[in-house]
Protein backbone atom coordinates (compact mmCIF):
# COMPACT_ATOMS: atom_id res chain seq x y z
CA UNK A 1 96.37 137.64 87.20
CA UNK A 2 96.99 136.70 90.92
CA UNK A 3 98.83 137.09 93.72
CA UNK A 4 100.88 134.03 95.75
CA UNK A 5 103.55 133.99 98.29
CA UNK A 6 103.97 138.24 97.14
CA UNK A 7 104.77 137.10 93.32
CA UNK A 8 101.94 138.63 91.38
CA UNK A 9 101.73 136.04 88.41
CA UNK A 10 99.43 135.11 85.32
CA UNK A 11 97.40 131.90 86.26
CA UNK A 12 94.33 129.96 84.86
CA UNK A 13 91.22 129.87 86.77
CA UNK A 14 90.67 127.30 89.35
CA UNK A 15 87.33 128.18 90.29
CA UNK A 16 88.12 128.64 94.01
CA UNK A 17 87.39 130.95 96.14
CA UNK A 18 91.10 131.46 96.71
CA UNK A 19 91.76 132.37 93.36
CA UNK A 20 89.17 134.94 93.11
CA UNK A 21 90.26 136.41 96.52
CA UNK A 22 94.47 136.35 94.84
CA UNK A 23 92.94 137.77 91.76
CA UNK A 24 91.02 140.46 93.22
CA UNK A 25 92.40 144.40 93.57
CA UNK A 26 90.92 147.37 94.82
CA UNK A 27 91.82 150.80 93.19
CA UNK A 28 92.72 153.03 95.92
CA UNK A 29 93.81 156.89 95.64
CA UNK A 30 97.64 156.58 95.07
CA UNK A 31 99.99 156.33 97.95
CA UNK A 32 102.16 158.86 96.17
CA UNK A 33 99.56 161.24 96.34
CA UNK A 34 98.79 160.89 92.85
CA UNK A 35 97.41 157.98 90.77
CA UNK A 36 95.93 155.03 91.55
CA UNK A 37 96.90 152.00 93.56
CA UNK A 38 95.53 148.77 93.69
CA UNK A 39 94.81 146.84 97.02
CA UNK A 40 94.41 142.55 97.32
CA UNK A 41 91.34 142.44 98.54
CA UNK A 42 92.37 139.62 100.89
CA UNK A 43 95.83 141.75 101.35
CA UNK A 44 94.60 145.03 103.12
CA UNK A 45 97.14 147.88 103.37
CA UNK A 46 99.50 145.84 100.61
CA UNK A 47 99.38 147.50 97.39
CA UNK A 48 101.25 146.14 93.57
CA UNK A 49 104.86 146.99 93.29
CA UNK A 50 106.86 146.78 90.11
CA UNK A 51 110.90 145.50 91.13
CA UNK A 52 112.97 144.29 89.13
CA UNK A 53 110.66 143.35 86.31
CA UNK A 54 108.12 141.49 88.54
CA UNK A 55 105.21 142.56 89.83
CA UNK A 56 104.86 141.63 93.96
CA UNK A 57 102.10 142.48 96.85
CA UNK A 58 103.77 144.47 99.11
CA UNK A 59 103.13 146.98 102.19
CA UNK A 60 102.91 150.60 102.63
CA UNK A 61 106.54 150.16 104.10
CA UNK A 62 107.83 147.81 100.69
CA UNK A 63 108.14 144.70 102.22
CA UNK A 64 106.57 141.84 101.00
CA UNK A 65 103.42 140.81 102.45
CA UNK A 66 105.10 138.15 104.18
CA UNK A 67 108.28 139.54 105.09
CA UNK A 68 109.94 137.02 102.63
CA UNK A 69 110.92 139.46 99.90
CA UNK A 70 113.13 142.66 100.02
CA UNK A 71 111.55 145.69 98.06
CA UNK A 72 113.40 148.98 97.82
């Protein structure tokens, strides 16, 4: 599992250090106060959102990391 342009997707192993950087979360206490959250570890302050039955890296504020995807 990795992250690319905010699309959190299912990908084979390159070996680069790209990859591990996409495919690398943090668990962080929950933004909701409760839970956990993961974190990209090349993302900071972008956590995993589920939309629409996808799975994205997106900000504190739900937008995509890039600004290219609208999260509710």
């Amino acid at each position: 599992m990795r992250h690319a342009d905010s699309l959190v997707r299912s990908a084979p192993d390159d070996g680069t250090a790209l990859f591990r950087q996409d495919a690398t979360f943090c668990a962080r206490p929950g933004v909701g106060g409760t839970g956990i959250t993961f974190e990209p570890i090349n993302v900071p302050g972008s956590y995993l959102r589920h939309y629409a039955s996808q799975v994205y890296v997106a900000s504190g504020s739900g937008g995509g990391d890039h600004g290219r995807r609208a999260q509710p």
